[in-house]
N, C-alpha and C. Protein backbone atom coordinates (compact mmCIF):
# COMPACT_ATOMS: atom_id res chain seq x y z
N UNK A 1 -89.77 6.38 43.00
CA UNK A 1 -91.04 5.67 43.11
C UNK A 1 -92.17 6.65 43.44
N UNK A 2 -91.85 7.44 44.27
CA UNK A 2 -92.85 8.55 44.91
C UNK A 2 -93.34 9.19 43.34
N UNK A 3 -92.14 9.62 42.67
CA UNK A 3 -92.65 10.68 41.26
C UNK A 3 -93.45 9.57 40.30
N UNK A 4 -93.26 8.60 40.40
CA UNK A 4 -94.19 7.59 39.62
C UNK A 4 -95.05 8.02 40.35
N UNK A 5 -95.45 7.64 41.23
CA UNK A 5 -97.07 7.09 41.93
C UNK A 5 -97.92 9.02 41.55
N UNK A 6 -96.92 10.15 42.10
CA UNK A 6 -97.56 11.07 41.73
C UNK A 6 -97.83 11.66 40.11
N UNK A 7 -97.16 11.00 39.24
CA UNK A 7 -97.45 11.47 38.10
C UNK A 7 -98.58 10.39 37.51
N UNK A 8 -98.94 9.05 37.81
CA UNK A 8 -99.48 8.20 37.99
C UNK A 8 -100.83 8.68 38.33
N UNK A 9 -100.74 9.19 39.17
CA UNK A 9 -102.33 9.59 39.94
C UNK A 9 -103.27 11.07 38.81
N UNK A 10 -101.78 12.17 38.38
CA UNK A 10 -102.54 12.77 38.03
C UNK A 10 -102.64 12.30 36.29
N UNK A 11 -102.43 11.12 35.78
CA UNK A 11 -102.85 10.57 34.19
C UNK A 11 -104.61 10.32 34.74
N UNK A 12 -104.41 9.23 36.25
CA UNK A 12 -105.43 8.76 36.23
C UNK A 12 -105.99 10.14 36.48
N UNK A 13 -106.40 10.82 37.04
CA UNK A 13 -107.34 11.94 37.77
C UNK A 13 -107.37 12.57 35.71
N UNK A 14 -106.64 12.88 35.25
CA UNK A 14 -106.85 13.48 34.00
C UNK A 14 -107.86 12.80 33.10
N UNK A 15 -107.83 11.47 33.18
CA UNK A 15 -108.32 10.55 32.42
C UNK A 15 -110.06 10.25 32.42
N UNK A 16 -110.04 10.30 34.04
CA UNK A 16 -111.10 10.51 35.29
C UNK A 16 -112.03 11.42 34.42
N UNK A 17 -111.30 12.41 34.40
CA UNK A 17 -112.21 14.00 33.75
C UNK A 17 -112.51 14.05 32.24
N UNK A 18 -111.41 13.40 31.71
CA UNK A 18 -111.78 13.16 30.33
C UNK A 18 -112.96 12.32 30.08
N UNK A 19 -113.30 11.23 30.85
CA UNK A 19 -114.19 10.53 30.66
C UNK A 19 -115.99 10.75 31.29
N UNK A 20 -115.51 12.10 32.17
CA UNK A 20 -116.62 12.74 32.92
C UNK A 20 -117.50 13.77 31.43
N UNK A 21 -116.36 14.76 31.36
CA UNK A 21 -116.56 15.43 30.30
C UNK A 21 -117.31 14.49 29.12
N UNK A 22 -116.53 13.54 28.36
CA UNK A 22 -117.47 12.61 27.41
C UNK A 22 -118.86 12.31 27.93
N UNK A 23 -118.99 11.59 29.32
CA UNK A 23 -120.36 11.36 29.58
C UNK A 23 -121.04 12.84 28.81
N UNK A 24 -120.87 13.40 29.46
CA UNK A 24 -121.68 15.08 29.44
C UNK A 24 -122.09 15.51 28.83
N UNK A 25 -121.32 15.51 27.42
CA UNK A 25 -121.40 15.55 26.08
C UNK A 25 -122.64 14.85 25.68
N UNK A 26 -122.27 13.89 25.54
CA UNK A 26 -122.60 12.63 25.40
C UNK A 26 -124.30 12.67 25.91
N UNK A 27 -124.74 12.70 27.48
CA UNK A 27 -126.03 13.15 27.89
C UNK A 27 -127.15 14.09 27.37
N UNK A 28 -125.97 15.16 26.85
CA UNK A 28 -126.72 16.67 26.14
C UNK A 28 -127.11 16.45 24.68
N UNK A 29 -126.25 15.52 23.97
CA UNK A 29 -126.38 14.82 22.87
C UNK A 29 -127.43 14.37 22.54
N UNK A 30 -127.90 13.75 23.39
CA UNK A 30 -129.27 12.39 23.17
C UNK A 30 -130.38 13.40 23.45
N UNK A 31 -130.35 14.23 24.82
CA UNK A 31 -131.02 15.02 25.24
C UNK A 31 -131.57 15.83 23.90
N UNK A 32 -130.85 16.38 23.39
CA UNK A 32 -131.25 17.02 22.36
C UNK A 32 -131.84 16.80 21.21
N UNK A 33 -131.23 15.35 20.79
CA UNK A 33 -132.30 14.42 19.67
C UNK A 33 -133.51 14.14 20.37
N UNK A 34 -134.19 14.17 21.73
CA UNK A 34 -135.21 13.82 21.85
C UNK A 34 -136.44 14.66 22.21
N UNK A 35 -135.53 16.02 21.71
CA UNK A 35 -136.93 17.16 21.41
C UNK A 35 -137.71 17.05 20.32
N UNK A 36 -138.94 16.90 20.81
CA UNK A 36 -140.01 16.48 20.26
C UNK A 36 -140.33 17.50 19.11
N UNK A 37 -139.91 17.27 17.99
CA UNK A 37 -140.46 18.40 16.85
C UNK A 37 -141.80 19.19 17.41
N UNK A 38 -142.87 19.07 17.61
CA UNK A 38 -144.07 20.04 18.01
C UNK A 38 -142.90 21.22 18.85
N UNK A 39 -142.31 20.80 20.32
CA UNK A 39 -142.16 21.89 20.94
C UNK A 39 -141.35 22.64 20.55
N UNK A 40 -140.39 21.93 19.72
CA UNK A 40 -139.28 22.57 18.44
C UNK A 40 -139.76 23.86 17.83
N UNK A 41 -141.31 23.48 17.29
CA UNK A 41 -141.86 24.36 16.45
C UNK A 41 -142.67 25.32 17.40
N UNK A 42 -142.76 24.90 18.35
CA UNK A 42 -143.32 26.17 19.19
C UNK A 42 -142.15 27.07 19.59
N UNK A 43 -141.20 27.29 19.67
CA UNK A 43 -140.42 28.00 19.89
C UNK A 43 -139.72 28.41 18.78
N UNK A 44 -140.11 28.11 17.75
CA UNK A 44 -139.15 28.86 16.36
C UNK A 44 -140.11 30.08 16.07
N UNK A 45 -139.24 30.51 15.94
CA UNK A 45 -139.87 32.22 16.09
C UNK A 45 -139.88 32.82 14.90
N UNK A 46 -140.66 33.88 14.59
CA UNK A 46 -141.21 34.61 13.60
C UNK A 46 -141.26 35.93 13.43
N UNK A 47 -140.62 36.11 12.43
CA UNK A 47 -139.53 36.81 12.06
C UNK A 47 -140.60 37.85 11.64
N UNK A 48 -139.92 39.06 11.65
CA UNK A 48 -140.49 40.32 11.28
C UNK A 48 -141.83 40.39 11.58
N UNK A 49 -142.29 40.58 12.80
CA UNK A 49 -143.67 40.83 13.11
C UNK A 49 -144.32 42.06 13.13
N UNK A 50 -143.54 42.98 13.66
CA UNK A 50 -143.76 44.22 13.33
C UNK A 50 -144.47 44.72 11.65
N UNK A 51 -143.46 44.25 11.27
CA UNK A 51 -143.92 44.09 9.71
C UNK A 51 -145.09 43.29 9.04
N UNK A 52 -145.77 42.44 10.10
CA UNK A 52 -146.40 41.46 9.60
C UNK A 52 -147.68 42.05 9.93
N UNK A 53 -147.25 42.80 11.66
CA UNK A 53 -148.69 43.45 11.44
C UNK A 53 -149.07 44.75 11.05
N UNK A 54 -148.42 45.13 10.23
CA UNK A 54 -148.33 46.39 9.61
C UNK A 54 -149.25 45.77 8.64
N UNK A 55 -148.76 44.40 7.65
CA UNK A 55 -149.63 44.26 6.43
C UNK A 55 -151.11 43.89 6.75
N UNK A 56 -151.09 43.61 7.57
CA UNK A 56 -152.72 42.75 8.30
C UNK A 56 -153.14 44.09 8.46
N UNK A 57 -152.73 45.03 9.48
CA UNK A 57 -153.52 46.17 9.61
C UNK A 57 -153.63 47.01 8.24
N UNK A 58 -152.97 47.33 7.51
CA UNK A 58 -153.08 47.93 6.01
C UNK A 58 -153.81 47.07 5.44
N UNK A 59 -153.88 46.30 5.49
CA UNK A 59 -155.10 45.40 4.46
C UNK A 59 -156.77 45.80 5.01
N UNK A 60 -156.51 45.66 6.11
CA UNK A 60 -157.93 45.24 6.95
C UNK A 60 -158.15 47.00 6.56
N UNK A 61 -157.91 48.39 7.04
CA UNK A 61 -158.15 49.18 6.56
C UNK A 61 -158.52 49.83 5.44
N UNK A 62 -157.55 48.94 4.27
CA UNK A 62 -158.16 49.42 3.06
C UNK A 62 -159.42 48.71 2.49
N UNK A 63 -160.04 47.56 3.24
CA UNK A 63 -160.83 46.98 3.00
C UNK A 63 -161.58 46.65 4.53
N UNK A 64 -162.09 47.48 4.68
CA UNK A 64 -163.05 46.86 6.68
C UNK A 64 -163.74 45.97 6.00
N UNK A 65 -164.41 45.98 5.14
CA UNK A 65 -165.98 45.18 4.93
C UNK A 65 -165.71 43.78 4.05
N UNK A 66 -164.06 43.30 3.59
CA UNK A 66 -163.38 42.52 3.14
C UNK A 66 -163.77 40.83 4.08
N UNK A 67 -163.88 40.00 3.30
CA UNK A 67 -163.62 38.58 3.63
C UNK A 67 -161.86 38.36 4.13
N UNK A 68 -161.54 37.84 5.78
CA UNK A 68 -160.11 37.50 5.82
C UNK A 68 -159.41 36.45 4.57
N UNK A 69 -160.25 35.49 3.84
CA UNK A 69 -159.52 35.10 3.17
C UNK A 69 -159.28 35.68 2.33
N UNK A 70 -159.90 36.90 1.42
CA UNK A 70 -159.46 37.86 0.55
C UNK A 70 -158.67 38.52 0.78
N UNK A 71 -158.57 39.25 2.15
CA UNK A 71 -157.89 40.44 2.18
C UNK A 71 -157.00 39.84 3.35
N UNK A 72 -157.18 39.23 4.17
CA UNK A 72 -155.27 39.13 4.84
C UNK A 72 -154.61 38.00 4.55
N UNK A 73 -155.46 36.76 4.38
CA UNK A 73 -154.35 35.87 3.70
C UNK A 73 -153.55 36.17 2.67
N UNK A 74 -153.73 37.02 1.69
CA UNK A 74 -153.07 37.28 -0.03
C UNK A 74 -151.51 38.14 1.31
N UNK A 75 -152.28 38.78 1.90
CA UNK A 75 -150.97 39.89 2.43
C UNK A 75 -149.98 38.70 3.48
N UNK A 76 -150.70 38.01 4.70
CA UNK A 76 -149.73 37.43 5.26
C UNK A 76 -150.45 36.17 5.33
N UNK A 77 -149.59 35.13 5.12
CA UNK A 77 -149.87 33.71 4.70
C UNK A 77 -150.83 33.42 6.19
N UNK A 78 -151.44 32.07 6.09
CA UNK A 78 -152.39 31.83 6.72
C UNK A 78 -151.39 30.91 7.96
N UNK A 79 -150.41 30.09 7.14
CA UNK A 79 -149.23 29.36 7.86
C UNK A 79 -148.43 30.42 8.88
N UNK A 80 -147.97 31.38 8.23
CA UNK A 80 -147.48 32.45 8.88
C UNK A 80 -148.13 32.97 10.32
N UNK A 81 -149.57 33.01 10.10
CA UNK A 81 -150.36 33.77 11.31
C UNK A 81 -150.17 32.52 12.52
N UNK A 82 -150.26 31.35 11.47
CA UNK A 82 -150.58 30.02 12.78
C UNK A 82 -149.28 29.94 13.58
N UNK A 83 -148.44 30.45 13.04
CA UNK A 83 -146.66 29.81 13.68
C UNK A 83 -146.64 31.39 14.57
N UNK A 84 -147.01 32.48 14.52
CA UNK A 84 -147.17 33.59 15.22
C UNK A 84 -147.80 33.42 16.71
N UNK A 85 -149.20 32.45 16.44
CA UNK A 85 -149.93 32.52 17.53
C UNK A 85 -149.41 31.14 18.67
N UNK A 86 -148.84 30.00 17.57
CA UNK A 86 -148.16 28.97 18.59
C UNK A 86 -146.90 29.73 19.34
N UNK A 87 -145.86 30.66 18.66
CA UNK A 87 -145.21 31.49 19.35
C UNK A 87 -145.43 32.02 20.66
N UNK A 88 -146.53 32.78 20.24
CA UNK A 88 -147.04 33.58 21.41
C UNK A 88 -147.53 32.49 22.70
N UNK A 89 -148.78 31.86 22.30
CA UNK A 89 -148.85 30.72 23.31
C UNK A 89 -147.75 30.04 24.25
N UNK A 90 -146.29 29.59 23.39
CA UNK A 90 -145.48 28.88 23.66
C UNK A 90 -144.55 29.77 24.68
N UNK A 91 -144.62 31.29 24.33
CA UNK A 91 -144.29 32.45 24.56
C UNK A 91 -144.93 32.68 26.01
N UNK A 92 -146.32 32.18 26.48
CA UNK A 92 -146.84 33.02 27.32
C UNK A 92 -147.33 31.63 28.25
N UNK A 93 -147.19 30.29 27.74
CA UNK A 93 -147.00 29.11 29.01
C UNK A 93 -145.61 29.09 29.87
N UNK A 94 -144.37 29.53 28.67
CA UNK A 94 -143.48 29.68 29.61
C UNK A 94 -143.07 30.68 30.46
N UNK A 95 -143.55 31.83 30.27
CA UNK A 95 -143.58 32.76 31.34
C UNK A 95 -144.60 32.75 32.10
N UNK A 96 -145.60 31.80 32.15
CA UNK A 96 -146.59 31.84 33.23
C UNK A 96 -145.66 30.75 34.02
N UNK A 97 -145.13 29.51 33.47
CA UNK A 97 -144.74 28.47 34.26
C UNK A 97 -143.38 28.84 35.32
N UNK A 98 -142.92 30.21 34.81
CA UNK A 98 -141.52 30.58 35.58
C UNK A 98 -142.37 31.57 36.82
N UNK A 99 -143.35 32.33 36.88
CA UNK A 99 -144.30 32.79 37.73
C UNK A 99 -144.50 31.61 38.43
N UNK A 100 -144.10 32.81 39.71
CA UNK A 100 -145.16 31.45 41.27
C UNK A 100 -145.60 32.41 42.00
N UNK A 101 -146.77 31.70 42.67
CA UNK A 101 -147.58 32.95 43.05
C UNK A 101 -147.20 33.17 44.74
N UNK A 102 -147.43 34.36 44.81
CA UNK A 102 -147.11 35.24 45.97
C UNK A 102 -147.27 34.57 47.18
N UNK A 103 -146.62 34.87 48.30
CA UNK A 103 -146.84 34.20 49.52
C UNK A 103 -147.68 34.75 50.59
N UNK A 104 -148.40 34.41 50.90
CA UNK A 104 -149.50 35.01 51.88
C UNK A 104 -149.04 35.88 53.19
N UNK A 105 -149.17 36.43 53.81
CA UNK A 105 -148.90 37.45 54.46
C UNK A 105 -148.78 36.28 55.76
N UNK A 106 -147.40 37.10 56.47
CA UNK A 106 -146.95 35.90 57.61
C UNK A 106 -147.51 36.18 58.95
N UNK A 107 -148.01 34.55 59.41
CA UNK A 107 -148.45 34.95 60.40
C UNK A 107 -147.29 34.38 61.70
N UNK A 108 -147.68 33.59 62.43
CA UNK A 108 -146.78 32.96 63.63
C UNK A 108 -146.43 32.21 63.44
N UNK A 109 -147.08 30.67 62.44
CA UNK A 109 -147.02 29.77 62.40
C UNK A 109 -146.33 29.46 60.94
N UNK A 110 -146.34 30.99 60.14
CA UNK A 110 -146.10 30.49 58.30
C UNK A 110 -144.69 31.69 58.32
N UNK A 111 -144.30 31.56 59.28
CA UNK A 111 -143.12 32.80 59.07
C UNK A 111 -142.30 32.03 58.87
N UNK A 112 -141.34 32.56 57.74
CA UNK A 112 -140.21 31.22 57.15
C UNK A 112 -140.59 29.96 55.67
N UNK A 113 -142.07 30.51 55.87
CA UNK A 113 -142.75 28.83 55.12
C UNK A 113 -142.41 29.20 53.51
N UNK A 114 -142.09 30.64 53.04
CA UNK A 114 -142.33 30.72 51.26
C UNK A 114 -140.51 30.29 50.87
């Protein structure tokens, strides 16, 4: 009777976890369908930049006195520059938002407080 009740306990305790694990899944699941395409697209990143501003700067040089829609759109798409700069933005809210700012110098009363 004892080896029942203990083999008993660990189906249930197994079962327990199996069904913990599913939640979990399951949470991260939904979680993830409910990223909002915009912030989706702020974080898809853009590829070969180095390269991109190689063509912008080679253009703009061989032509200083050039209209941008003549001379850097033909080289790097106009779509291209816009998904660069939401990058960067998207790029530079989240490293401002992981920054916290410094703690003031302790006195008697703020020692302990940061």
């Amino acid at each position: 009777m004892a080896t029942f009740c203990w083999r008993r306990r660990q189906q249930l305790t197994d079962a327990l976890i199996d069904l913990l694990l599913q939640v979990i899944h399951n949470l991260g699941a939904r979680a993830e369908k409910r990223i909002d395409q915009r912030h989706f697209a702020a974080f898809k990143k853009v590829r070969g930049k180095a390269r991109l501003l190689f063509k912008v700067a080679e253009a703009t040089v061989d032509q200083p006195e050039g209209v941008i829609k003549e001379v850097v759109y033909p080289v790097v798409a106009q779509k291209t520059l816009q998904a660069l700069v939401a990058e960067f933005k998207a790029t530079v809210s989240t490293s401002n938002a992981k920054c916290r700012p410094p703690c003031a110098p302790p006195t008697a009363t703020t020692i302990g407080a940061c």
